[in-house]
Protein backbone atom coordinates (compact mmCIF):
# COMPACT_ATOMS: atom_id res chain seq x y z
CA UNK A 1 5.11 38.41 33.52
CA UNK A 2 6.75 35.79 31.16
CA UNK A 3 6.40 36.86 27.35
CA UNK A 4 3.98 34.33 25.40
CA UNK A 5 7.10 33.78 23.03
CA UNK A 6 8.97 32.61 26.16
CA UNK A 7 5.55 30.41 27.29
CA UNK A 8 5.94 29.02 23.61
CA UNK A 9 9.47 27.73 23.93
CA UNK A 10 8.74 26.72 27.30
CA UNK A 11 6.23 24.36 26.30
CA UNK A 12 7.63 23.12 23.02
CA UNK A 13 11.27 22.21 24.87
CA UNK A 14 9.21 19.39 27.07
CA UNK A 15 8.05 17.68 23.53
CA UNK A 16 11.57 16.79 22.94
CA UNK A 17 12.06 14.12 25.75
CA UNK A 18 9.11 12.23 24.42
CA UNK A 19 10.31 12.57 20.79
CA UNK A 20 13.50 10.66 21.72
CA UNK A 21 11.85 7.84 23.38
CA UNK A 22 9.47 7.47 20.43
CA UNK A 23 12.61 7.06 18.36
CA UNK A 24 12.66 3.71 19.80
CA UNK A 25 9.23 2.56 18.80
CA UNK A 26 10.04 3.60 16.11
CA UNK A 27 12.77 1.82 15.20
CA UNK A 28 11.36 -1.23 16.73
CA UNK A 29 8.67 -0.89 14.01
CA UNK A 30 11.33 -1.00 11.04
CA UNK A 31 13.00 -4.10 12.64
CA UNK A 32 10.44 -6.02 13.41
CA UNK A 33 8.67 -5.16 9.55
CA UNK A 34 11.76 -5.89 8.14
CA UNK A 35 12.76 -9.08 9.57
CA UNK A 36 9.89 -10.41 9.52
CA UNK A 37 8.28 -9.83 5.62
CA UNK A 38 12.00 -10.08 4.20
CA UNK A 39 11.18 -14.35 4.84
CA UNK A 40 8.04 -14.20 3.14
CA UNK A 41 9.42 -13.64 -0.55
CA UNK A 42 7.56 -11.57 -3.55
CA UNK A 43 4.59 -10.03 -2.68
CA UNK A 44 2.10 -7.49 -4.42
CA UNK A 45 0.67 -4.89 -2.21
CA UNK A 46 -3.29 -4.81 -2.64
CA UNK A 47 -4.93 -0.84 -1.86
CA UNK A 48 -8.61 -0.19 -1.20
CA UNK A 49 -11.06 1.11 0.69
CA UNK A 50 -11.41 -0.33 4.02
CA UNK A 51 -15.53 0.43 4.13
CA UNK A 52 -16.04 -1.58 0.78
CA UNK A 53 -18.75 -4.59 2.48
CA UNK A 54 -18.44 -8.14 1.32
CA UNK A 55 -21.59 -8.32 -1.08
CA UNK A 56 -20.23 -5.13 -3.02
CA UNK A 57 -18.36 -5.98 -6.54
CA UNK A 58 -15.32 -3.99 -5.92
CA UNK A 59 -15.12 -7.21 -2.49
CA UNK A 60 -15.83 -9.90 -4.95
CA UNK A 61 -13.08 -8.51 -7.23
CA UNK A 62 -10.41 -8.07 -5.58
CA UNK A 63 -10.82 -11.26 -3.60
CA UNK A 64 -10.58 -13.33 -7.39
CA UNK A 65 -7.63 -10.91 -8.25
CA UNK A 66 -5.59 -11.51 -5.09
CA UNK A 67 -6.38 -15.36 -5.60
CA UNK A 68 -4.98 -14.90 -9.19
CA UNK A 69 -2.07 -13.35 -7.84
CA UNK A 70 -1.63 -15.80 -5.31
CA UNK A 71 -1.66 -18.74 -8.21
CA UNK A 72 1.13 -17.00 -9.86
CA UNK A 73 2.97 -17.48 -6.96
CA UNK A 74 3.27 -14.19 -5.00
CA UNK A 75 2.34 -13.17 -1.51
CA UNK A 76 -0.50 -10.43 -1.09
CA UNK A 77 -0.20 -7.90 1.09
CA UNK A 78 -2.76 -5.64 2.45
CA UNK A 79 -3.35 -3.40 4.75
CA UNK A 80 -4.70 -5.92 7.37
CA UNK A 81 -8.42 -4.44 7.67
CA UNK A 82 -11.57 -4.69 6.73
CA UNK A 83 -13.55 -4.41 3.34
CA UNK A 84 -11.06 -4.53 0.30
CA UNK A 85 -8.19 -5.42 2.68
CA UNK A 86 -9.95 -8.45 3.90
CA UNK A 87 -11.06 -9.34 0.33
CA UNK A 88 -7.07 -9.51 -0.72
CA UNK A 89 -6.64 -12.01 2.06
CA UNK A 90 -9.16 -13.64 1.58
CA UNK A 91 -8.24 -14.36 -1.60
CA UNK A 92 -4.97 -15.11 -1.48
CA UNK A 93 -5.67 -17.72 1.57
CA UNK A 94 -8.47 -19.31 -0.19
CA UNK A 95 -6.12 -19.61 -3.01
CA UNK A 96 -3.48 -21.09 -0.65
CA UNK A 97 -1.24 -18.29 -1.34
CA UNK A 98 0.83 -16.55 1.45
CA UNK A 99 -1.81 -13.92 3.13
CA UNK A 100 0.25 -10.37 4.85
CA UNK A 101 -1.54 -8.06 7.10
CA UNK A 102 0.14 -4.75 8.09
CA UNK A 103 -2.71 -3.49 10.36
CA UNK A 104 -2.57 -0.22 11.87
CA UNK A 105 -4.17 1.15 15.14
CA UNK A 106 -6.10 3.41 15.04
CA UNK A 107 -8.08 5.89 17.43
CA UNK A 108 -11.63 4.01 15.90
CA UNK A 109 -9.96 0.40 16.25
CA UNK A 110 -9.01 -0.94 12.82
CA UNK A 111 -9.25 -4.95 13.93
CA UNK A 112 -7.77 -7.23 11.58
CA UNK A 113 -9.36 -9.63 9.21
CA UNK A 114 -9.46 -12.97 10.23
CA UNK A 115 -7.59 -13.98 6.76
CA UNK A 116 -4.62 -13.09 7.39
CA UNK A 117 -2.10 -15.93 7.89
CA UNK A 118 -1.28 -16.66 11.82
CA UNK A 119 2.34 -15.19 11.46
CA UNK A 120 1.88 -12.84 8.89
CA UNK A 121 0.07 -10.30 11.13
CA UNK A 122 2.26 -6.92 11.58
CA UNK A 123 0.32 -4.51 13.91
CA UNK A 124 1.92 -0.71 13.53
CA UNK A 125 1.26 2.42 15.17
CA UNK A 126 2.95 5.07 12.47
CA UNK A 127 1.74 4.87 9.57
CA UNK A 128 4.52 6.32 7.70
CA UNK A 129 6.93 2.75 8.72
CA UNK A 130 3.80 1.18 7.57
CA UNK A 131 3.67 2.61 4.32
CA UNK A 132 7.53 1.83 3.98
CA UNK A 133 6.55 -2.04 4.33
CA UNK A 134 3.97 -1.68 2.01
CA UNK A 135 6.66 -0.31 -0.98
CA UNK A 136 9.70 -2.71 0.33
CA UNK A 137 8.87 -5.82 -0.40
CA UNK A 138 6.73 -5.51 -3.28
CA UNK A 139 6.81 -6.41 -6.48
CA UNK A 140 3.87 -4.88 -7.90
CA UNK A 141 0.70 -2.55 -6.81
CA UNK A 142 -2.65 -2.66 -7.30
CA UNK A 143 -5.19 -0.11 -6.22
CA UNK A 144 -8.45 -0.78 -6.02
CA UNK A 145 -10.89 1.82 -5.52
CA UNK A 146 -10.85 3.69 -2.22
CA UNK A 147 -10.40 6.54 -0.23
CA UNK A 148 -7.65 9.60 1.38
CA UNK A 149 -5.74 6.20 2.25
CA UNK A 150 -5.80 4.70 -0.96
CA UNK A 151 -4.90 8.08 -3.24
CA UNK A 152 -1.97 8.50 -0.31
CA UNK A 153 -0.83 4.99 -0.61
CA UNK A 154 -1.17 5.19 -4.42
CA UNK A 155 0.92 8.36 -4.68
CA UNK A 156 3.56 7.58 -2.65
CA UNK A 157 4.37 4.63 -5.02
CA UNK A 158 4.06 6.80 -7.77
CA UNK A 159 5.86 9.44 -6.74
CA UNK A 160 8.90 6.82 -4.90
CA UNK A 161 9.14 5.04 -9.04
CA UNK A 162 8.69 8.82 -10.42
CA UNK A 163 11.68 9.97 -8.60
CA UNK A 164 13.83 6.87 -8.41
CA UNK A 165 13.94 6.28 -5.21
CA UNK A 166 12.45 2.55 -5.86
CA UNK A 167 12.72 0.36 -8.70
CA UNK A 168 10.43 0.47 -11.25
CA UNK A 169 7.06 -1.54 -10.63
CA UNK A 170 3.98 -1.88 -12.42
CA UNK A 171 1.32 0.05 -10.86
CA UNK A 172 -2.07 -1.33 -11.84
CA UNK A 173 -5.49 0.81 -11.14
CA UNK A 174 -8.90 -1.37 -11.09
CA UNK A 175 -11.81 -0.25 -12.39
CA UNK A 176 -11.86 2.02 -15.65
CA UNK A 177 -14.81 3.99 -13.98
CA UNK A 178 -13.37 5.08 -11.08
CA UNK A 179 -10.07 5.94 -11.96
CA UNK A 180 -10.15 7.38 -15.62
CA UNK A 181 -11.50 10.66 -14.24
CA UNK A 182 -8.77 11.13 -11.92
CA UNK A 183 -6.35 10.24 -14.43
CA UNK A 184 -8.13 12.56 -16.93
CA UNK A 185 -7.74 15.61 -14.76
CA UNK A 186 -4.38 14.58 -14.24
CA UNK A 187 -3.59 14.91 -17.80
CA UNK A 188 -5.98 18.56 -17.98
CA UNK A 189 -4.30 19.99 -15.30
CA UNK A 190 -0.94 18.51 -14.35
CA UNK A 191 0.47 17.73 -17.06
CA UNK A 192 -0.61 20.81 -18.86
CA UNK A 193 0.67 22.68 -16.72
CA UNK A 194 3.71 20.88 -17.25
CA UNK A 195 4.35 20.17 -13.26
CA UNK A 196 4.72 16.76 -14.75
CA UNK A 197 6.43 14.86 -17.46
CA UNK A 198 4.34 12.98 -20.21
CA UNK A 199 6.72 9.71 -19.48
CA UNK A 200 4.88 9.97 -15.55
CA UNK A 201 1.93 8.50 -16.78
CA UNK A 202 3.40 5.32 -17.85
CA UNK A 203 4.03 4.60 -14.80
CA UNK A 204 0.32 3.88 -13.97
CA UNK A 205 -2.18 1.80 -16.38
CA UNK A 206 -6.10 1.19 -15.54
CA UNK A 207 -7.18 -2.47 -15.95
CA UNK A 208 -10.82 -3.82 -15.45
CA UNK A 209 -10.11 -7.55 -14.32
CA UNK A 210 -8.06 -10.18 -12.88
CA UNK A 211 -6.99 -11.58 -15.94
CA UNK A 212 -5.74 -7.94 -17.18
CA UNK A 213 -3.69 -7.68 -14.01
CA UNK A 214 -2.04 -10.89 -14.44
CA UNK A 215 -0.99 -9.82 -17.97
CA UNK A 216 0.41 -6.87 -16.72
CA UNK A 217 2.64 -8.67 -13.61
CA UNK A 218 3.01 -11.20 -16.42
CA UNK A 219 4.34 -8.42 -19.12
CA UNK A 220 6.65 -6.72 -16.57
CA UNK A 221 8.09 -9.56 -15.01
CA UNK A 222 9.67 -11.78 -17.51
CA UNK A 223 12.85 -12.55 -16.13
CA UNK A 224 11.83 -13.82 -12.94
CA UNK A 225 14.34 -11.75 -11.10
CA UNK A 226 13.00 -10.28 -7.32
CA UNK A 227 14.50 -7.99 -5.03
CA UNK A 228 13.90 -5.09 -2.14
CA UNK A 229 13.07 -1.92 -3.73
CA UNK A 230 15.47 -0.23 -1.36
């Protein structure tokens, strides 16, 4: 009778055809992403909740911030969706401003927004390339309120500016509300506990409106120099 350690390997050694081949997808992913948003210029990469509806504030918000942001002459990215992903695109088209969707699909069907421009749709199936794309090519973040997505999309930034492995970005939190708690207990219990340094949290400030996050792209960027963060 085989062992149930030998079953184990048994079945674990046939995961490692299919691992190679997805090595290809993969890499497909990465090429296309890069090719592709490396011709659209400086962008700022929008966050937020995908279930936020069009007649809620946090919509109406971030659809007159990305239009802001668009009028200063970046692209907007977002993460090709619905709810505060649309609103970014929304805004940023309205605004005539150059409109980036990097949708993902998912097992529930994420469809894209219809605000996206026609050749500026990126469809991905990892999210981890995805996120990649999302840090690249941006010169800025801001992170409306959201979800798991949004506090994993926010702290990979962080954490990629923290540790230097990406240039240092502003990284701009909407909504004093929402986000001063977090930051509060970040302070409490992070930092106290010193698994932090004290310099960490400037790399994050909490705005309430459009014109606040213009001043702080505005404040950051003064020499009008823009580049890949890797």
């Amino acid at each position: 009778m085989m062992s149930k350690k030998k079953t184990i390997q048994k079945n674990w050694s046939a995961v490692k055809a299919n691992d190679s081949w997805a090595l290809f997808k993969i890499m497909s992913e990465f090429v296309e992403g890069y090719e592709r948003l490396s011709a659209i210029g400086p962008c700022i990469s929008i966050f937020g909740s995908a279930r936020t509806p069009p007649d809620n504030s946090t919509y109406l918000l971030t659809q007159e911030i990305a239009a802001a942001i668009a009028k200063q002459g970046y692209g907007v990215i977002s993460g090709g969706g619905p709810g505060v992903m649309e609103a970014a695109n929304k805004g940023a088209q309205e605004a005539y401003g150059t409109s980036v969707g990097l949708n993902i699909n998912l097992p529930f069907e994420q469809d894209a927004n219809p605000f996206i421009d026609n050749d500026k749709l990126i469809n991905f199936e990892y999210f981890f390339v995805r996120k990649v794309m999302f840090v690249k090519y941006a010169q800025g973040f801001v992170v409306m309120p959201g979800g798991l997505g949004t506090l994993d999309e926010l702290f990979e930034a962080w954490t990629l500016i923290q540790t230097q492995k990406i240039s240092s970005i502003p990284i701009i939190l909407v909504g004093r509300k929402y986000w001063t708690g977090l930051v509060e207990w970040i302070k409490e219990q992070l930092l106290a506990e010193k698994n932090i340094n004290p310099e960490d949290l400037d790399l994050i400030q909490i705005v309430e409106n459009a014109d606040e996050v213009i001043q702080a792209l505005g404040k950051f960027h003064t020499k009008g120099k823009y580049r890949p963060n890797f």
